[in-house]
Structure formats: structure tokens, C-alpha cells
PDB file of N, CA and C in Angstrom:
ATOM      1  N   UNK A   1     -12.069  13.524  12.058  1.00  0.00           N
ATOM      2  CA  UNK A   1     -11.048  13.696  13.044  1.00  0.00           C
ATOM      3  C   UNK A   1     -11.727  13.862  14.391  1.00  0.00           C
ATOM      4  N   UNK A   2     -11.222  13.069  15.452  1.00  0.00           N
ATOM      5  CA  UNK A   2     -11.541  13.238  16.589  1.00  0.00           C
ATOM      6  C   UNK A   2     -10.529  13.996  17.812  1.00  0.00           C
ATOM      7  N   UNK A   3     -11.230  14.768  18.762  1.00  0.00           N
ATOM      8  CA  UNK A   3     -10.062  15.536  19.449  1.00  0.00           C
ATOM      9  C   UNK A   3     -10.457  14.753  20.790  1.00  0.00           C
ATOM     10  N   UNK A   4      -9.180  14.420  21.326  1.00  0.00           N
ATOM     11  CA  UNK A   4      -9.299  13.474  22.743  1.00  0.00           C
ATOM     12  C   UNK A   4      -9.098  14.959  23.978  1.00  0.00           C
ATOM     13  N   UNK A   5      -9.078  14.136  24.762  1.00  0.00           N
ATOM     14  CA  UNK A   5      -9.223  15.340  26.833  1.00  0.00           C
ATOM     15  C   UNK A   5      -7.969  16.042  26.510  1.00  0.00           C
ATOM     16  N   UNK A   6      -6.724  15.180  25.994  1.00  0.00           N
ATOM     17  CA  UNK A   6      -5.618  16.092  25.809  1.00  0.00           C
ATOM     18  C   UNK A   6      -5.021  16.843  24.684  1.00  0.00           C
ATOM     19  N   UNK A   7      -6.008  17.108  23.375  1.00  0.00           N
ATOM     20  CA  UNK A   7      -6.429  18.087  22.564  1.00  0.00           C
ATOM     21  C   UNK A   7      -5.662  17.334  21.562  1.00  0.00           C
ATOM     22  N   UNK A   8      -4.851  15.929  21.414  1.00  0.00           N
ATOM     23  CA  UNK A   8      -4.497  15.270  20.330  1.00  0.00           C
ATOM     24  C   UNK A   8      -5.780  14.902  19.562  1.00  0.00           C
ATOM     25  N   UNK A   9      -5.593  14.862  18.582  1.00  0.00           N
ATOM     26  CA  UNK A   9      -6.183  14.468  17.828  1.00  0.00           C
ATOM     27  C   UNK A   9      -6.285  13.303  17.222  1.00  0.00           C
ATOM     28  N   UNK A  10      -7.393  11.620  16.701  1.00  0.00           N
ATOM     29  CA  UNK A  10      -7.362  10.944  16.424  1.00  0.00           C
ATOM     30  C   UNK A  10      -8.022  11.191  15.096  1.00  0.00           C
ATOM     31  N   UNK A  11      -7.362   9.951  13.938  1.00  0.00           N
ATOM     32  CA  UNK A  11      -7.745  10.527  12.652  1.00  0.00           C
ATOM     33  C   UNK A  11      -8.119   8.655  12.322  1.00  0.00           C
ATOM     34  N   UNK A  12      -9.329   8.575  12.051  1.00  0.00           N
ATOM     35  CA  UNK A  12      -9.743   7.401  11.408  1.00  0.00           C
ATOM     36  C   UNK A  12      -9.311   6.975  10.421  1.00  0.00           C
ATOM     37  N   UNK A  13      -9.024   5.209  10.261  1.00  0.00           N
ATOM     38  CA  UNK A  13      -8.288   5.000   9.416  1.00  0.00           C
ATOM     39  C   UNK A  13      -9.098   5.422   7.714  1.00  0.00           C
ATOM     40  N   UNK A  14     -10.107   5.573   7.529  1.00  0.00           N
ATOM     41  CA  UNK A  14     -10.678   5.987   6.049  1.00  0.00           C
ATOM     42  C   UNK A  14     -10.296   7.410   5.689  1.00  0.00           C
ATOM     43  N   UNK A  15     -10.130   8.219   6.683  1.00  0.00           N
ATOM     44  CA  UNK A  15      -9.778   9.930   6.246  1.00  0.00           C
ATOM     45  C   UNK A  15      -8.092   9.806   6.507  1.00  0.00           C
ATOM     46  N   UNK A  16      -7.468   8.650   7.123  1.00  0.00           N
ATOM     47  CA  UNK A  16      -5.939   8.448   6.915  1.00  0.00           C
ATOM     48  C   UNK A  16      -5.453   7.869   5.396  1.00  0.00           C
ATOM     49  N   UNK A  17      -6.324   6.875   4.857  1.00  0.00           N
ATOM     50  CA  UNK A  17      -6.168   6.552   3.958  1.00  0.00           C
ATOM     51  C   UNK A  17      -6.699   7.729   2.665  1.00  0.00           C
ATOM     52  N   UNK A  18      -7.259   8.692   2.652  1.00  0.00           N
ATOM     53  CA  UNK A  18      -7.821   9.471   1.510  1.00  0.00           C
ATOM     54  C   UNK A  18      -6.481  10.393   1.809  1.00  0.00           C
ATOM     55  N   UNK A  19      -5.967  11.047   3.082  1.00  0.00           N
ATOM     56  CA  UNK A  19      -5.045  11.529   2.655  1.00  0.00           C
ATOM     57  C   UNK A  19      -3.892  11.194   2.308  1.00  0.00           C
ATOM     58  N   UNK A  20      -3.689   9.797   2.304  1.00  0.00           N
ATOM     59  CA  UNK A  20      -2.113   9.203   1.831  1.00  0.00           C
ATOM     60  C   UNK A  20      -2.457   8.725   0.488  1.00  0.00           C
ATOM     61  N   UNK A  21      -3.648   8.693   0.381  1.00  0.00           N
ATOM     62  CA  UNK A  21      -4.106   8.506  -1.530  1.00  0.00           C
ATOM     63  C   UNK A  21      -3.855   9.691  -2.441  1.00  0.00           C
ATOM     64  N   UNK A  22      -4.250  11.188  -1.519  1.00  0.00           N
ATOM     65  CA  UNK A  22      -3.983  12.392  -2.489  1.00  0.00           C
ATOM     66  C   UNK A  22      -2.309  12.319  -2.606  1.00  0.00           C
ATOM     67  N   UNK A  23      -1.480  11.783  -1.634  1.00  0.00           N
ATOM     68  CA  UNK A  23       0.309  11.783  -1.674  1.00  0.00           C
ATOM     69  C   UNK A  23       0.159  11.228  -2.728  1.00  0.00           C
ATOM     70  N   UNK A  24      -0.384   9.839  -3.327  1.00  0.00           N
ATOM     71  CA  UNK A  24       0.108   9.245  -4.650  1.00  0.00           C
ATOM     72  C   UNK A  24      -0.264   9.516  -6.100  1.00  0.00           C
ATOM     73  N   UNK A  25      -0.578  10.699  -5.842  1.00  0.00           N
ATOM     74  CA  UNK A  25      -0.795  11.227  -6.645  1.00  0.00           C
ATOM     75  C   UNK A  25       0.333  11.663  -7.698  1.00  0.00           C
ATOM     76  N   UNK A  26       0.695  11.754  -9.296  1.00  0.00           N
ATOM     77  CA  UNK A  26       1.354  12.312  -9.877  1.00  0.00           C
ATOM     78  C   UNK A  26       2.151  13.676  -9.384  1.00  0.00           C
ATOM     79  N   UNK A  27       2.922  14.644  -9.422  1.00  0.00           N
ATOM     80  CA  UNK A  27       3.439  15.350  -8.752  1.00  0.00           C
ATOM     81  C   UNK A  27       2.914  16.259  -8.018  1.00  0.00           C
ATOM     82  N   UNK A  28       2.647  15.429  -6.519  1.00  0.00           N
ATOM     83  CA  UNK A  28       1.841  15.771  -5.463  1.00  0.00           C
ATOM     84  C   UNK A  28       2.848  15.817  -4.231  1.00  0.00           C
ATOM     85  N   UNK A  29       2.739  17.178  -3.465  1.00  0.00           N
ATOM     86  CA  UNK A  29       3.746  16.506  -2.723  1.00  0.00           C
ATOM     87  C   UNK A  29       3.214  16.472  -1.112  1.00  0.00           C
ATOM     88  N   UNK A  30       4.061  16.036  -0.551  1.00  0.00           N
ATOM     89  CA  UNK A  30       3.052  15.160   0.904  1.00  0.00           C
ATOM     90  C   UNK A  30       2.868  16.878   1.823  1.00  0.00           C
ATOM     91  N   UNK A  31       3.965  17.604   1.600  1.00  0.00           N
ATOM     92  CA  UNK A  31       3.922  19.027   2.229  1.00  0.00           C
ATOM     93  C   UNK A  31       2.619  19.480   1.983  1.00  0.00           C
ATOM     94  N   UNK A  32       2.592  19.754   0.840  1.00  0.00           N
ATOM     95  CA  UNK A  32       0.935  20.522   0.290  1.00  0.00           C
ATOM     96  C   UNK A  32      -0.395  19.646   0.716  1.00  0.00           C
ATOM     97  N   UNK A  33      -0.173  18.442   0.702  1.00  0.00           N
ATOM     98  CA  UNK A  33      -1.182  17.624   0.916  1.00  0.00           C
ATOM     99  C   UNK A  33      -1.433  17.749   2.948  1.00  0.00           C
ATOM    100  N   UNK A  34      -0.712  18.016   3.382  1.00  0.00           N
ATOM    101  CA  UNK A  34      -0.626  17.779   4.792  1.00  0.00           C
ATOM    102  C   UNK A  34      -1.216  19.262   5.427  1.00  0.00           C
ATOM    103  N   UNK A  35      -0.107  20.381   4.997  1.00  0.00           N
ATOM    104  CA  UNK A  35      -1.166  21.378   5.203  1.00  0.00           C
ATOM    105  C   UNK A  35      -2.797  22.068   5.087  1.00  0.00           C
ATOM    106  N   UNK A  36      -3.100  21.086   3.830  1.00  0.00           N
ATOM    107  CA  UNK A  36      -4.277  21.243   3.263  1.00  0.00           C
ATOM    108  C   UNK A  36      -5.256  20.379   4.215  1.00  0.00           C
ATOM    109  N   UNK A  37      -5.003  19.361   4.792  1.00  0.00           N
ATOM    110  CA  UNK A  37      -5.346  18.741   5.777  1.00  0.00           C
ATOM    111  C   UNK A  37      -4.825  18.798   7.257  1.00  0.00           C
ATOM    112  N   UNK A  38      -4.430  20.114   7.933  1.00  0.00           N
ATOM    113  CA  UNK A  38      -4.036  20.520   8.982  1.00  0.00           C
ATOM    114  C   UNK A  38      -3.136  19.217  10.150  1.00  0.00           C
ATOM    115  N   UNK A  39      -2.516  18.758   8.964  1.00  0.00           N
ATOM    116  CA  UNK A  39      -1.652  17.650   9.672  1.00  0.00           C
ATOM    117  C   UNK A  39      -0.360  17.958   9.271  1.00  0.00           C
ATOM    118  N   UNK A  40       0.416  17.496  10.390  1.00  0.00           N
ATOM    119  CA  UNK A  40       1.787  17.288   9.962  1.00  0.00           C
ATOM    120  C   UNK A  40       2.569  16.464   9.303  1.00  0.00           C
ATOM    121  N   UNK A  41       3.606  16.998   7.873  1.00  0.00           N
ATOM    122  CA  UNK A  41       4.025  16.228   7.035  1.00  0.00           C
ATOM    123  C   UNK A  41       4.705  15.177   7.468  1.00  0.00           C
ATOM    124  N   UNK A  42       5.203  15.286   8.762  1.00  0.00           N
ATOM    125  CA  UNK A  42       5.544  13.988   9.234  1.00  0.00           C
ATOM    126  C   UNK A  42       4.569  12.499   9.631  1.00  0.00           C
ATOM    127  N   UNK A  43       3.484  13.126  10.031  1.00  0.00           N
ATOM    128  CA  UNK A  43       2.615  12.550  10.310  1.00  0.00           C
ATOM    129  C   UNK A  43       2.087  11.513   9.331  1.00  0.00           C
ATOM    130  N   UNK A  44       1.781  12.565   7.960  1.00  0.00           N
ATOM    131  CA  UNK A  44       1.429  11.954   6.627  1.00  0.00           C
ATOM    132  C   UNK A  44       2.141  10.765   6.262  1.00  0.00           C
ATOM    133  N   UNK A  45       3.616  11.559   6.294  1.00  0.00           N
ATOM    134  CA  UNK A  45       4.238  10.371   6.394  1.00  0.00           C
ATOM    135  C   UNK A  45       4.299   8.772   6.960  1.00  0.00           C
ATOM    136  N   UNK A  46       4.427   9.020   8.253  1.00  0.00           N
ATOM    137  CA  UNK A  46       4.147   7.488   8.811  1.00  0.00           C
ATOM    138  C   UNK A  46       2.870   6.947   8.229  1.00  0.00           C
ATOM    139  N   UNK A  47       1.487   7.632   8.022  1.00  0.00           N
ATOM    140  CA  UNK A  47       0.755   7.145   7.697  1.00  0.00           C
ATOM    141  C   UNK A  47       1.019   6.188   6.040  1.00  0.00           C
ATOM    142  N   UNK A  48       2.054   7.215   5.095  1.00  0.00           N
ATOM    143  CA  UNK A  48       2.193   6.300   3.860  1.00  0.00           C
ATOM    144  C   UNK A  48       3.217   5.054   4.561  1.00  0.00           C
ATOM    145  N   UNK A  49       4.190   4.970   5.795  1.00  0.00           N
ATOM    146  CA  UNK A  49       4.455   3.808   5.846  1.00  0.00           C
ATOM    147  C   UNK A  49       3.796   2.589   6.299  1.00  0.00           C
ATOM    148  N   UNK A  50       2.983   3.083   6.633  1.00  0.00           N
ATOM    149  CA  UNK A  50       1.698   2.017   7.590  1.00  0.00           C
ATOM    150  C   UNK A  50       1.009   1.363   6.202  1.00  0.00           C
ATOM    151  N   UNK A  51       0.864   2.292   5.018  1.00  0.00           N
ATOM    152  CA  UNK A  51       0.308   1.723   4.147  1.00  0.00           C
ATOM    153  C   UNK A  51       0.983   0.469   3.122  1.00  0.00           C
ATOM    154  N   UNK A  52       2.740   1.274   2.773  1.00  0.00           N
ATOM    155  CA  UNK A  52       3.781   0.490   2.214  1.00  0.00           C
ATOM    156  C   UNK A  52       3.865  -1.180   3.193  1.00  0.00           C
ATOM    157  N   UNK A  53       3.839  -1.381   4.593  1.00  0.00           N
ATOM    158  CA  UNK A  53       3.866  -2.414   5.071  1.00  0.00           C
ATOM    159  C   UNK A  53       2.344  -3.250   5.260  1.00  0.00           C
ATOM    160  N   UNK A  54       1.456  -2.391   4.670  1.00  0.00           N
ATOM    161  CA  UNK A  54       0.027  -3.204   4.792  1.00  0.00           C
ATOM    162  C   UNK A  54      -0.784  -3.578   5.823  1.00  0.00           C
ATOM    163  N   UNK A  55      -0.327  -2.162   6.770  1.00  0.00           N
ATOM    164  CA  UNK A  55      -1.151  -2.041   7.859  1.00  0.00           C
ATOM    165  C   UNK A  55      -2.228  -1.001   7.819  1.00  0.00           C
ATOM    166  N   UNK A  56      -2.468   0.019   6.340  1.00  0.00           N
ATOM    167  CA  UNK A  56      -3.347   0.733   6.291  1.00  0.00           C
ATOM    168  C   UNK A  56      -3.883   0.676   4.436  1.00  0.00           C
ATOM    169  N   UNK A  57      -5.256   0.654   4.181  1.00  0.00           N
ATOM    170  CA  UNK A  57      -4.999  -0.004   2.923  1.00  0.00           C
ATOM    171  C   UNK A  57      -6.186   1.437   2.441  1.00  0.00           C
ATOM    172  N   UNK A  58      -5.694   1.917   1.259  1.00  0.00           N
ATOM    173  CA  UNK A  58      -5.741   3.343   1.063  1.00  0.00           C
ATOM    174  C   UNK A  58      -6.854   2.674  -0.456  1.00  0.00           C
ATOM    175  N   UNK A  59      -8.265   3.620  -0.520  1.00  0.00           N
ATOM    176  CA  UNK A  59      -9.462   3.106  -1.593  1.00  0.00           C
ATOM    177  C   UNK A  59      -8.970   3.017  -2.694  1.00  0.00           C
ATOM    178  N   UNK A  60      -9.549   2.050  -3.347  1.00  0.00           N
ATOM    179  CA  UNK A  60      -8.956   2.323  -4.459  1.00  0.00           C
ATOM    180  C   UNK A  60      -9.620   3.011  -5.516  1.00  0.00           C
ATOM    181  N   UNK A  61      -8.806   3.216  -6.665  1.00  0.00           N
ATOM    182  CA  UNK A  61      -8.931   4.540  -7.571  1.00  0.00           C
ATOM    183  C   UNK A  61     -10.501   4.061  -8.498  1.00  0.00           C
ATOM    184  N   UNK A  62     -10.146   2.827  -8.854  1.00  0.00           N
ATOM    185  CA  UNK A  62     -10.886   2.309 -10.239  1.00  0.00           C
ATOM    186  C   UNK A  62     -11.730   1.168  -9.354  1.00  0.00           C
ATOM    187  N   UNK A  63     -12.344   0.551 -10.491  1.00  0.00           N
ATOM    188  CA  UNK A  63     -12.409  -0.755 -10.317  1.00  0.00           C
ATOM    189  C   UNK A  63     -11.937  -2.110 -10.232  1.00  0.00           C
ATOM    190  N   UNK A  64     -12.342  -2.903  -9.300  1.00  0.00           N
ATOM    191  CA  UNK A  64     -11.116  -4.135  -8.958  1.00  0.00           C
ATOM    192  C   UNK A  64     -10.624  -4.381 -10.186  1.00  0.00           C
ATOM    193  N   UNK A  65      -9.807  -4.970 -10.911  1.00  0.00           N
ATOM    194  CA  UNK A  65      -8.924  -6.025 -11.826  1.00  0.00           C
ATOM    195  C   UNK A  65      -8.664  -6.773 -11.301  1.00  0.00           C
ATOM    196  N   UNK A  66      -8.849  -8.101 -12.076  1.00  0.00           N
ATOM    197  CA  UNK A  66      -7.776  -9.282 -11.828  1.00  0.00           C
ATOM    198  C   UNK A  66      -7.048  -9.737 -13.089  1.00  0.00           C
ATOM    199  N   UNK A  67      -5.981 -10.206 -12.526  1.00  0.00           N
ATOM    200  CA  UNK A  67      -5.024 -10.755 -13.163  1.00  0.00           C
ATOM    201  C   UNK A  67      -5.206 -12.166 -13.205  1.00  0.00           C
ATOM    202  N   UNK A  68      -4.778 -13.157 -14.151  1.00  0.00           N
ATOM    203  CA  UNK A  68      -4.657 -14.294 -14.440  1.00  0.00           C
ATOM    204  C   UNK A  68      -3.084 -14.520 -13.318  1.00  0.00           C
ATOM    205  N   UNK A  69      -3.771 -15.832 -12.386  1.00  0.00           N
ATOM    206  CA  UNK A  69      -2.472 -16.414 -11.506  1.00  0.00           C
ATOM    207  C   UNK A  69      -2.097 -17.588 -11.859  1.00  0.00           C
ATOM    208  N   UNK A  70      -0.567 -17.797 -12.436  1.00  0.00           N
ATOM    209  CA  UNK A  70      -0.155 -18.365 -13.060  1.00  0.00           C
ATOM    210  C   UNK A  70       0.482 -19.646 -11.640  1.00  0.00           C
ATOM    211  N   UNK A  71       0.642 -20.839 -11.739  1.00  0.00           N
ATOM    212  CA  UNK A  71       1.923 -21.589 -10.924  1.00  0.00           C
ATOM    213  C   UNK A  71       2.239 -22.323 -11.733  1.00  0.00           C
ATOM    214  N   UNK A  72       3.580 -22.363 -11.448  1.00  0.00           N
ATOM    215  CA  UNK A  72       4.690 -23.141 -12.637  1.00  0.00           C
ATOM    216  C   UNK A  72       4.827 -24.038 -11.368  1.00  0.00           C
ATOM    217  N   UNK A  73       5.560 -25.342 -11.841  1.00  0.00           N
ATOM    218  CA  UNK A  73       6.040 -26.256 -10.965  1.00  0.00           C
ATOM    219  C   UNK A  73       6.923 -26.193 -10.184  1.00  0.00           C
ATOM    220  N   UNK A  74       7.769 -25.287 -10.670  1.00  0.00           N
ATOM    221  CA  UNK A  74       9.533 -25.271 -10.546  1.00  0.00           C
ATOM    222  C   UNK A  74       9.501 -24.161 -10.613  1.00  0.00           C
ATOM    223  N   UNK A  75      10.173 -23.326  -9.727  1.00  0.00           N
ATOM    224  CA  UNK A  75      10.772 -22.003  -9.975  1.00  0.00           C
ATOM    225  C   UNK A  75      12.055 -21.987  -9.559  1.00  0.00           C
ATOM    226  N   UNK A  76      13.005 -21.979 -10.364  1.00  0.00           N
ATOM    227  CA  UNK A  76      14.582 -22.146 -10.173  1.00  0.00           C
ATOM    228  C   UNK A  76      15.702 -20.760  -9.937  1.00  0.00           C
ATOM    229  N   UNK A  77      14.722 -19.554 -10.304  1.00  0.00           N
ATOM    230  CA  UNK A  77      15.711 -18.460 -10.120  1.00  0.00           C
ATOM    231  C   UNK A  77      14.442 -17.376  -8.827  1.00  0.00           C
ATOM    232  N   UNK A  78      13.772 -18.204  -8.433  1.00  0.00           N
ATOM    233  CA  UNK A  78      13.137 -17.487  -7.351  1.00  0.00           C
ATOM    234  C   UNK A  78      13.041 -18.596  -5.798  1.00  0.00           C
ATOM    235  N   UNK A  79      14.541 -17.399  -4.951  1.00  0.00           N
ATOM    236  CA  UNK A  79      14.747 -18.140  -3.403  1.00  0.00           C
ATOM    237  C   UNK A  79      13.422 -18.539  -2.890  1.00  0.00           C
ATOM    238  N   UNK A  80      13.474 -19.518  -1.941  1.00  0.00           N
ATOM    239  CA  UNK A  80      12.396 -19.690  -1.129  1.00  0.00           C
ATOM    240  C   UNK A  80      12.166 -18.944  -0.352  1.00  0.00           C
ATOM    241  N   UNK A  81      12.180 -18.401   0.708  1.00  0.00           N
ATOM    242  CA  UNK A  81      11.915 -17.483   1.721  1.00  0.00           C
ATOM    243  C   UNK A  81      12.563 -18.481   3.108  1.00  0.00           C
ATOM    244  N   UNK A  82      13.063 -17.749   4.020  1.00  0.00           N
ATOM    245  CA  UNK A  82      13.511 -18.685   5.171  1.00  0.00           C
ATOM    246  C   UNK A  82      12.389 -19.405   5.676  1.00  0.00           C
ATOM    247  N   UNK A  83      11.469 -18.784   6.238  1.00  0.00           N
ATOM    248  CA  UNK A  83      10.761 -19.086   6.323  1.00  0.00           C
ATOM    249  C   UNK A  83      10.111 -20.588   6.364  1.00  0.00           C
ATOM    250  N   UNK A  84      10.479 -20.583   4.975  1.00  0.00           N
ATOM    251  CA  UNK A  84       9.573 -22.024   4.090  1.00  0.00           C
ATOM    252  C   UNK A  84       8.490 -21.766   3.503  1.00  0.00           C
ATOM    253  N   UNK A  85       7.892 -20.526   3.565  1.00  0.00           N
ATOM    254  CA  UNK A  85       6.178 -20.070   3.215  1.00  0.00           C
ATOM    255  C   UNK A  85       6.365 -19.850   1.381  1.00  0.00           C
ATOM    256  N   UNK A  86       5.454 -19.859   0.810  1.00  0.00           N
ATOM    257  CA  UNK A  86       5.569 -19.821  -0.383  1.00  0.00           C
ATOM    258  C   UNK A  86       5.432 -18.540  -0.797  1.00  0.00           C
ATOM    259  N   UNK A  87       5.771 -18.055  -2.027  1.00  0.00           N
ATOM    260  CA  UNK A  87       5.954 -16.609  -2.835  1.00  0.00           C
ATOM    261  C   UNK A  87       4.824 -16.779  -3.089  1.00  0.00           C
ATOM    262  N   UNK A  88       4.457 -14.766  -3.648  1.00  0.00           N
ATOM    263  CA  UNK A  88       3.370 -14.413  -4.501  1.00  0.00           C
ATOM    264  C   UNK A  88       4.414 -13.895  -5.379  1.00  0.00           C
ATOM    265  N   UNK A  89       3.717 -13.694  -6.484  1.00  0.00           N
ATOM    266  CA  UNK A  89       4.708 -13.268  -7.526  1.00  0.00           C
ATOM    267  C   UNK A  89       3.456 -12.026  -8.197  1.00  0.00           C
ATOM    268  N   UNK A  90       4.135 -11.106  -8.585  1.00  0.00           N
ATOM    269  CA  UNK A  90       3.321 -10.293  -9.338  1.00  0.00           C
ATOM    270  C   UNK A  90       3.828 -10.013 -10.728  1.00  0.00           C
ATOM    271  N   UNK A  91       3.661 -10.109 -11.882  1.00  0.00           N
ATOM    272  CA  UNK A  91       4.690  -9.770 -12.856  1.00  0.00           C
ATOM    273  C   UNK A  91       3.664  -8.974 -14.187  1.00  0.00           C
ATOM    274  N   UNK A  92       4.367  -8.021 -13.885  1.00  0.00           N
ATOM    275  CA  UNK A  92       3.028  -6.660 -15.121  1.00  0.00           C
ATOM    276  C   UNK A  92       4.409  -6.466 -16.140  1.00  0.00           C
ATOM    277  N   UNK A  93       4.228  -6.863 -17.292  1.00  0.00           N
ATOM    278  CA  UNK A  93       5.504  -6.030 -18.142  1.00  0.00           C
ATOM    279  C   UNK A  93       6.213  -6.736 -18.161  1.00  0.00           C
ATOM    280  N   UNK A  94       7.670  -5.729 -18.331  1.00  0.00           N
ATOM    281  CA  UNK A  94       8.836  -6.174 -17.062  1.00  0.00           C
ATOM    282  C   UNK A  94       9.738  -6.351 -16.028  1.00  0.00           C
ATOM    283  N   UNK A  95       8.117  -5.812 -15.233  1.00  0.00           N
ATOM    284  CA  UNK A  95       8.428  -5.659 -13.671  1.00  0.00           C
ATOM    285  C   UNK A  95       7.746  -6.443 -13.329  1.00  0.00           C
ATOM    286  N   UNK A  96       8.580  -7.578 -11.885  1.00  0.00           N
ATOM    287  CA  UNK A  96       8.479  -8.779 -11.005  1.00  0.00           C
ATOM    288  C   UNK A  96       8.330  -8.718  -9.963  1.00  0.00           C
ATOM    289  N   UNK A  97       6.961  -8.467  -9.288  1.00  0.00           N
ATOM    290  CA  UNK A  97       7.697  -8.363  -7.559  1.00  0.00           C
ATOM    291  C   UNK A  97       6.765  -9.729  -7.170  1.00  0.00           C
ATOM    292  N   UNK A  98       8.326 -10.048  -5.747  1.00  0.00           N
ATOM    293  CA  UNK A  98       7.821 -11.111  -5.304  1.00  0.00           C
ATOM    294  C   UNK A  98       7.663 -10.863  -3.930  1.00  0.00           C
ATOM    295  N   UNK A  99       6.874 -11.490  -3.317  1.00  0.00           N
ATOM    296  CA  UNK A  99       6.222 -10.858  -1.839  1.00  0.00           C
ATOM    297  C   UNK A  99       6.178 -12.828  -0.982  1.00  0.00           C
ATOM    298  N   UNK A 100       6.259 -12.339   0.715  1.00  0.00           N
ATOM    299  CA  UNK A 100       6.017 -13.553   1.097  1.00  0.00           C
ATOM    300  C   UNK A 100       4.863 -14.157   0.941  1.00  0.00           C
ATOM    301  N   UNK A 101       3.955 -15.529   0.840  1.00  0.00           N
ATOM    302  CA  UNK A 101       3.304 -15.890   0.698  1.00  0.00           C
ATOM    303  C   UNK A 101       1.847 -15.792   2.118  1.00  0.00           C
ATOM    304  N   UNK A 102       2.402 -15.209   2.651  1.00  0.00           N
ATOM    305  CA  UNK A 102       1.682 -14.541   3.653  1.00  0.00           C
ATOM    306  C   UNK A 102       1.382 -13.066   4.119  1.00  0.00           C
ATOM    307  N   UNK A 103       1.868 -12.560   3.252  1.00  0.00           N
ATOM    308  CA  UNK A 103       1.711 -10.878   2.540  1.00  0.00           C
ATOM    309  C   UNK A 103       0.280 -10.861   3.046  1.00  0.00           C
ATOM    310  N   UNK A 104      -0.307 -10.040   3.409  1.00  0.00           N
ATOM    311  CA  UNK A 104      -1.711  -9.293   3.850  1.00  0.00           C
ATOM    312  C   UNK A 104      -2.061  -8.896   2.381  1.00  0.00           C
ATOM    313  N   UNK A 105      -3.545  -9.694   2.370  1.00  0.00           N
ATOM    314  CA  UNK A 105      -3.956  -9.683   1.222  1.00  0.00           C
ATOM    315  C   UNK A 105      -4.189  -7.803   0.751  1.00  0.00           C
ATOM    316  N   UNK A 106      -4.365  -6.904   1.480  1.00  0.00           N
ATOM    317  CA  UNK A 106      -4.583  -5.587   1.161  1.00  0.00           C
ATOM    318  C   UNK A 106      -3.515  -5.339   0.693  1.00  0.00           C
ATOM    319  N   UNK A 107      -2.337  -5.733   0.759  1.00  0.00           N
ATOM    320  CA  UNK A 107      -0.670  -5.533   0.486  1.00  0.00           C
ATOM    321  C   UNK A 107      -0.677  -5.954  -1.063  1.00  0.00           C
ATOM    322  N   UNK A 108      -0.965  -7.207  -1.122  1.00  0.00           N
ATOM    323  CA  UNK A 108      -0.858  -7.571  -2.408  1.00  0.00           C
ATOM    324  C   UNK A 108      -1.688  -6.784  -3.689  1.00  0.00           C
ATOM    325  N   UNK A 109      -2.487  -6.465  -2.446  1.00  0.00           N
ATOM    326  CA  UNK A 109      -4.186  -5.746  -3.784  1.00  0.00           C
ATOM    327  C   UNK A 109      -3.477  -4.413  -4.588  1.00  0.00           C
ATOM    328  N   UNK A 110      -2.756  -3.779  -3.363  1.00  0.00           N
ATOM    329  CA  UNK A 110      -2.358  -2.321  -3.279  1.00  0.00           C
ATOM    330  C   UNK A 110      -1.184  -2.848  -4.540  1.00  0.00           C
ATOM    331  N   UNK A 111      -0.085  -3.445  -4.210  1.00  0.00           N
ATOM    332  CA  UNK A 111       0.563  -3.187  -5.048  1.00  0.00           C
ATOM    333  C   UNK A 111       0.232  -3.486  -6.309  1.00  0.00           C
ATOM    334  N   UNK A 112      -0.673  -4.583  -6.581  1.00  0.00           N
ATOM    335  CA  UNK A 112      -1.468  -4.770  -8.523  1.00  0.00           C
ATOM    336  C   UNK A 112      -1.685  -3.823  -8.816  1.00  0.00           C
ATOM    337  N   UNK A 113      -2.467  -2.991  -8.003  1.00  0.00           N
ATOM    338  CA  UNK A 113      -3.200  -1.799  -8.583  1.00  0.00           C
ATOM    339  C   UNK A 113      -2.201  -1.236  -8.949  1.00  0.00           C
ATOM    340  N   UNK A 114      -1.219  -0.518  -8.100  1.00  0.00           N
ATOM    341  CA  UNK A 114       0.462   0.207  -8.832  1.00  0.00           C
ATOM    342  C   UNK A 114       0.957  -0.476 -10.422  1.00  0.00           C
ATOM    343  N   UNK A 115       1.000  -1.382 -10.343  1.00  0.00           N
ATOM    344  CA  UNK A 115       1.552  -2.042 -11.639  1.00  0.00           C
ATOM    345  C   UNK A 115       0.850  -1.855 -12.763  1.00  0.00           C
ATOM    346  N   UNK A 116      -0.791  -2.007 -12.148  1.00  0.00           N
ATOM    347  CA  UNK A 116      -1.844  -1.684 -13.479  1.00  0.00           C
ATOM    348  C   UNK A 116      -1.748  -0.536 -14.296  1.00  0.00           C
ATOM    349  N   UNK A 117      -1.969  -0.331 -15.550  1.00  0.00           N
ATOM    350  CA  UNK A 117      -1.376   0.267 -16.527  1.00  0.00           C
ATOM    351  C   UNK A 117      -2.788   1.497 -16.291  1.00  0.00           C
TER     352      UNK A 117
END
């Protein structure tokens, strides 16, 4: 953490990301986690939304995985995007998520890892 001339404080994105990693934790809650790190739970907060939109990409736990990427020819019950850009598809189980085809690759990483068992 860095303290600027007007006593705010700047928090680098690697010690932003370790504390929005202890939030995802099993029943962890962002209150306890924020005080414990002399930040405000609001704060924490925006930081997990920066992460949900894939503007902050939080270490990961394990080691990489990959998944086998499948393309079918035809996909008939998955919209195109206005766009025109093509889907990613993620599918663990039977849960499907589909993301734009221009998703920030840290976006896509983050959410496999969620799905991984």
C-alpha cells in the first residue's frame, strides 16, 4: 500500500487481488476480510467488481487446467451476439456459460477455474 501527499492511499493491483481472493473464499465474508486489511468493505467491494468484469484478475489457487475446446459447426440454440463476434462457451457438468468472443482472456481463465471441480 502506498500513501499519496493527500494521505489516500493507493493499493497495487497484486495486494487488490489477494484481498478479493480471501472474499472467495467458502464462508468468508468481505466485512471480516476488509477490516483485517484496514480497508473499507466498500472498497473491497468494487475491487470484487473490477474482477467479475475482468479488469482485475485475482492468482490463482492451483495449477493451470485445461479443458478440451470443443467447435461444433452449428449452434442452433446459442444467439449470436449483436455484435457479430463469436461465443466462448464454457460447459463443466451442467453448467453453460457463454461469454462474448472477445471476453478478456483473464475473464475467461477466472471463470474455468470457478467451474473446476
Amino acid at each position: 500500500m502506498l500513501s499519496g501527499p493527500t494521505g489516500r492511499r493507493q493499493w497495487p493491483d497484486e495486494v487488490k487481488a489477494r484481498i478479493v481472493a480471501e472474499t472467495l473464499e467458502r464462508g468468508v465474508r468481505v466485512k471480516e476480510v476488509a477490516e483485517r486489511h484496514g480497508v473499507q468493505p466498500q472498497q473491497v467491494t468494487t475491487w470484487r467488481r473490477l474482477v467479475r468484469r475482468g479488469q482485475l484478475a485475482i492468482p490463482a489457487e492451483r495449477e493451470a487446467e485445461f479443458a478440451a475446446l470443443v467447435i461444433e459447426p452449428s449452434v442452433v440454440d446459442a444467439p449470436m451476439p449483436a455484435s457479430g463476434a463469436a461465443l466462448v462457451e464454457i460447459a463443466v457438468g451442467g453448467i453453460v456459460v457463454r461469454l462474448p468472443g472477445d471476453a478478456p482472456a483473464e475473464r475467461i481463465a477466472a471463470i474455468a477455474r470457478a467451474l473446476l471441480p
